[in-house]
C-alpha atoms as a PDB file:
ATOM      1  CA  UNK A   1     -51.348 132.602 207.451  1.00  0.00           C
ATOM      2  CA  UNK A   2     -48.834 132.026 210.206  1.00  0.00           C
ATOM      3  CA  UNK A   3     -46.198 129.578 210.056  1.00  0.00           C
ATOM      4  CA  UNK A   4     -43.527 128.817 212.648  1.00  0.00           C
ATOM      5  CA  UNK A   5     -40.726 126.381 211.234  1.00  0.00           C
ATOM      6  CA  UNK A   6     -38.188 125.135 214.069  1.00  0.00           C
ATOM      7  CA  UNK A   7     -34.910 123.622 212.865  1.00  0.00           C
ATOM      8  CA  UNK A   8     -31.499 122.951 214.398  1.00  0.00           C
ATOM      9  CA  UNK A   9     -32.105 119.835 216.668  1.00  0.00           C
ATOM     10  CA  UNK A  10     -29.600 116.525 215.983  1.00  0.00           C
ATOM     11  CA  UNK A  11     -28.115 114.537 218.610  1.00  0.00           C
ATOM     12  CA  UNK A  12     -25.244 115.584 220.819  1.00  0.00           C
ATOM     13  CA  UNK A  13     -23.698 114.026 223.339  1.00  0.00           C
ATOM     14  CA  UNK A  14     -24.185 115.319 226.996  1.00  0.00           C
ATOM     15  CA  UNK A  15     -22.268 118.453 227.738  1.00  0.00           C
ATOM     16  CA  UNK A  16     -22.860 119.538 224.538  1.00  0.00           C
ATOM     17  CA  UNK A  17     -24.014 122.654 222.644  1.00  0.00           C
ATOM     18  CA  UNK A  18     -27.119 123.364 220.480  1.00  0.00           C
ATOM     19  CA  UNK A  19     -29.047 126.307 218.970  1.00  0.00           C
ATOM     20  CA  UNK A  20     -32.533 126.124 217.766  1.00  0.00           C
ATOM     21  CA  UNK A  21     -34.092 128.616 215.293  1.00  0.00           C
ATOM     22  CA  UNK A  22     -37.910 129.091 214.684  1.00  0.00           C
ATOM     23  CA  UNK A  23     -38.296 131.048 211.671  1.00  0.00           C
ATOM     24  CA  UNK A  24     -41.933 133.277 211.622  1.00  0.00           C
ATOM     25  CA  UNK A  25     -43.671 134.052 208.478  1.00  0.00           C
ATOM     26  CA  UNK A  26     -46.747 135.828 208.560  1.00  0.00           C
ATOM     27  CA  UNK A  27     -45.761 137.204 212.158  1.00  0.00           C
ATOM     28  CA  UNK A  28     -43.861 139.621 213.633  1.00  0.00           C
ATOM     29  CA  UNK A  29     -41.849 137.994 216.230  1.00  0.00           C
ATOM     30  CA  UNK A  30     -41.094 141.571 217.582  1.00  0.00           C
ATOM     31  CA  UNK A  31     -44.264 142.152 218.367  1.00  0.00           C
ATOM     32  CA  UNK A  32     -45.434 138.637 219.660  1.00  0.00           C
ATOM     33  CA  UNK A  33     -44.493 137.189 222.774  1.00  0.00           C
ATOM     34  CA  UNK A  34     -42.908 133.892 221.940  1.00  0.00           C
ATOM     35  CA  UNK A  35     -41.897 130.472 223.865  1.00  0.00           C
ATOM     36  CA  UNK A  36     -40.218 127.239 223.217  1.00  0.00           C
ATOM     37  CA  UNK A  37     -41.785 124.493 224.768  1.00  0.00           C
ATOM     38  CA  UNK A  38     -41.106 120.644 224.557  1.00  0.00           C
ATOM     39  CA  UNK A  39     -42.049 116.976 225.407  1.00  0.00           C
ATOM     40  CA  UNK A  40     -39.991 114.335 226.369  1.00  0.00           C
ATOM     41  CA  UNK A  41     -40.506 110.655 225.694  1.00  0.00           C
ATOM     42  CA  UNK A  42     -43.465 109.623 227.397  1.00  0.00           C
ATOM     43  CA  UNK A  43     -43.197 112.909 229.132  1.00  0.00           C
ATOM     44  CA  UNK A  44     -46.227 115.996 228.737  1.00  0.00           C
ATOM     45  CA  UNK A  45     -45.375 118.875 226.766  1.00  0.00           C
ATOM     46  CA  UNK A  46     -43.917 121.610 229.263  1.00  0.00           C
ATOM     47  CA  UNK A  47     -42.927 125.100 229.288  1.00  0.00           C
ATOM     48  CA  UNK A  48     -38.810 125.791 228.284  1.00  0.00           C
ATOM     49  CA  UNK A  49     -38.357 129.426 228.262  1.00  0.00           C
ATOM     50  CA  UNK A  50     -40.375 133.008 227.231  1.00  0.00           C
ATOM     51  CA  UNK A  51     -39.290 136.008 225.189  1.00  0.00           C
ATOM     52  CA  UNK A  52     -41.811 139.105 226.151  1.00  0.00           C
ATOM     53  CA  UNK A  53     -42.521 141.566 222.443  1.00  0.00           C
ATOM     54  CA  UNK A  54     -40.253 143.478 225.133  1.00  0.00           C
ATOM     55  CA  UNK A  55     -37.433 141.170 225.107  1.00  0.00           C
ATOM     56  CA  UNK A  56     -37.947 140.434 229.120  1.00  0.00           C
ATOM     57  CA  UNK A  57     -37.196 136.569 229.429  1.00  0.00           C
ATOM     58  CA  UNK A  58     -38.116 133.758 231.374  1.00  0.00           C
ATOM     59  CA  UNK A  59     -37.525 130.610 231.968  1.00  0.00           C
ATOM     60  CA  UNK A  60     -38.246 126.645 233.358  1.00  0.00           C
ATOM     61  CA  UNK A  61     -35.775 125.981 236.415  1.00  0.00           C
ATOM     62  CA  UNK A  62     -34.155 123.130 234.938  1.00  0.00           C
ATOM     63  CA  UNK A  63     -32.609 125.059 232.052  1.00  0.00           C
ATOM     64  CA  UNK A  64     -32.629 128.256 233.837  1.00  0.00           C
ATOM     65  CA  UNK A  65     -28.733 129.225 233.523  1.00  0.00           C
ATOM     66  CA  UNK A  66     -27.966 126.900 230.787  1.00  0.00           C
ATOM     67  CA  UNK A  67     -30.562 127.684 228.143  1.00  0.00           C
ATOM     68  CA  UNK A  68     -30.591 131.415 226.442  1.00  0.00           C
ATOM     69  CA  UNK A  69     -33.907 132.522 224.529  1.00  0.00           C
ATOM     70  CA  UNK A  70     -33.213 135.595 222.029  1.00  0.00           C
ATOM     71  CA  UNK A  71     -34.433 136.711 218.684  1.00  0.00           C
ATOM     72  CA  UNK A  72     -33.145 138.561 215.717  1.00  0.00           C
ATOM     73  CA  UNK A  73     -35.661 141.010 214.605  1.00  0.00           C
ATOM     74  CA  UNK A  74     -34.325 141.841 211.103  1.00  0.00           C
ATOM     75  CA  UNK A  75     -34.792 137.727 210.463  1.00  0.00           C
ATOM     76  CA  UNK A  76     -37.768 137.046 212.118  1.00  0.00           C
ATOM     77  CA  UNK A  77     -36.170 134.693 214.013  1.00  0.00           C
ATOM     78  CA  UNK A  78     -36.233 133.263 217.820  1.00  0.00           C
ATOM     79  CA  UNK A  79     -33.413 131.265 218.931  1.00  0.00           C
ATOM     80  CA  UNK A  80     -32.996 128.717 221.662  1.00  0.00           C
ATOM     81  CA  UNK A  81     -28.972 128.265 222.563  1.00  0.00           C
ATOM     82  CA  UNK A  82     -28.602 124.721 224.652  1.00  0.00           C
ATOM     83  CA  UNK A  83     -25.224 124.607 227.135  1.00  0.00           C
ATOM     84  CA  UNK A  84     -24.315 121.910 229.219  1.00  0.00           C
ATOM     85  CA  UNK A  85     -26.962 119.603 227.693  1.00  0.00           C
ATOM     86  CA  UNK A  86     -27.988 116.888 229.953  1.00  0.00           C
ATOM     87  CA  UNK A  87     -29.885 113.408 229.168  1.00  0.00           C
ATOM     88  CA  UNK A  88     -33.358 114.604 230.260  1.00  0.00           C
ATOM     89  CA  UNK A  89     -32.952 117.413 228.097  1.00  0.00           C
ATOM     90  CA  UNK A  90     -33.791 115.079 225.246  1.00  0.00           C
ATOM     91  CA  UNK A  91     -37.103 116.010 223.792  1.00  0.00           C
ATOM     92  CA  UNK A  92     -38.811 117.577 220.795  1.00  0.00           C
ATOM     93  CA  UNK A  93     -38.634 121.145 221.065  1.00  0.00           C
ATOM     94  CA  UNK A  94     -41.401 123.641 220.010  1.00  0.00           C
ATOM     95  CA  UNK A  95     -42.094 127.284 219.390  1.00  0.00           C
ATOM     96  CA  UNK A  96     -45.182 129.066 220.228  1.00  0.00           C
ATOM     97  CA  UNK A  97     -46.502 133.029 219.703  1.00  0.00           C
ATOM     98  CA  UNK A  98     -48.930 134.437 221.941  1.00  0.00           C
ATOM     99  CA  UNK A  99     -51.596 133.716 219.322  1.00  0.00           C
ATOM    100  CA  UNK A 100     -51.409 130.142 219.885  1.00  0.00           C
ATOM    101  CA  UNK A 101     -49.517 129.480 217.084  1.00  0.00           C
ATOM    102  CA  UNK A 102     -47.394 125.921 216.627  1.00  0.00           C
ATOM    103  CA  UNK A 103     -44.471 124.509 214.696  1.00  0.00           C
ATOM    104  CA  UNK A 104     -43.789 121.118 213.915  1.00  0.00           C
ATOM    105  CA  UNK A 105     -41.252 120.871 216.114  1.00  0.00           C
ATOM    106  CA  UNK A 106     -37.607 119.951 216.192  1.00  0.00           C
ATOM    107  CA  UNK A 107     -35.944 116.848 217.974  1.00  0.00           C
ATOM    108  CA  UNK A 108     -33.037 116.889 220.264  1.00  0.00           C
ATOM    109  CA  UNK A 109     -31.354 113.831 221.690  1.00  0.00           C
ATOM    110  CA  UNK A 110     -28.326 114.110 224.219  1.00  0.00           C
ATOM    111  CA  UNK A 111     -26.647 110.501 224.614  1.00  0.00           C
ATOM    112  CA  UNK A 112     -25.252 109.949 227.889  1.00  0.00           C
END
């Protein structure tokens, strides 16, 4: 059974600096295309950023240059590191495999 566990949201203040983690069991994240999506407050759930099983990477314009998707292999591991946090970043976070997979989700707040 696959399980995705995201951890590493909190609040921060705007400007800040965070790094999520979604740990896979029963997965390969090597081998899986993965994603972090979140919603927003009142918000729809919306695309954040893509790792490819090749490690190509892609991401939403409005964190594009401030947001970094990686992964660690040897943990099984997919990070999301958060610069220059704004406001509107605020939202719980998600991770996703290309088997439609879902964690529970993580929530980040970033105080003005």
């Amino acid at each position: 059974q696959v399980q995705l566990v995201e951890s590493g949201g909190g609040l921060v203040q705007a400007g800040g600096s965070l790094r999520l983690s979604c740990v896979a069991s029963g997965s390969i994240v090597s081998l899986n295309g993965m994603d972090w999506h979140r919603q927003g407050p009142g918000k729809q759930r919306e695309f954040v950023a893509h790792i490819s099983r090749f490690g190509d990477t892609d991401y939403a314009s409005s964190v594009k240059g401030r947001f970094t998707i990686s992964r660690d292999n040897a943990k099984n591991t997919m990070y999301l590191q958060m610069n220059s946090l704004k406001p509107e970043d605020t939202a719980v976070y998600y991770c996703t495999d290309s088997y439609g997979h879902w964690g529970q989700g993580t929530q980040v707040t970033v105080s003005s």
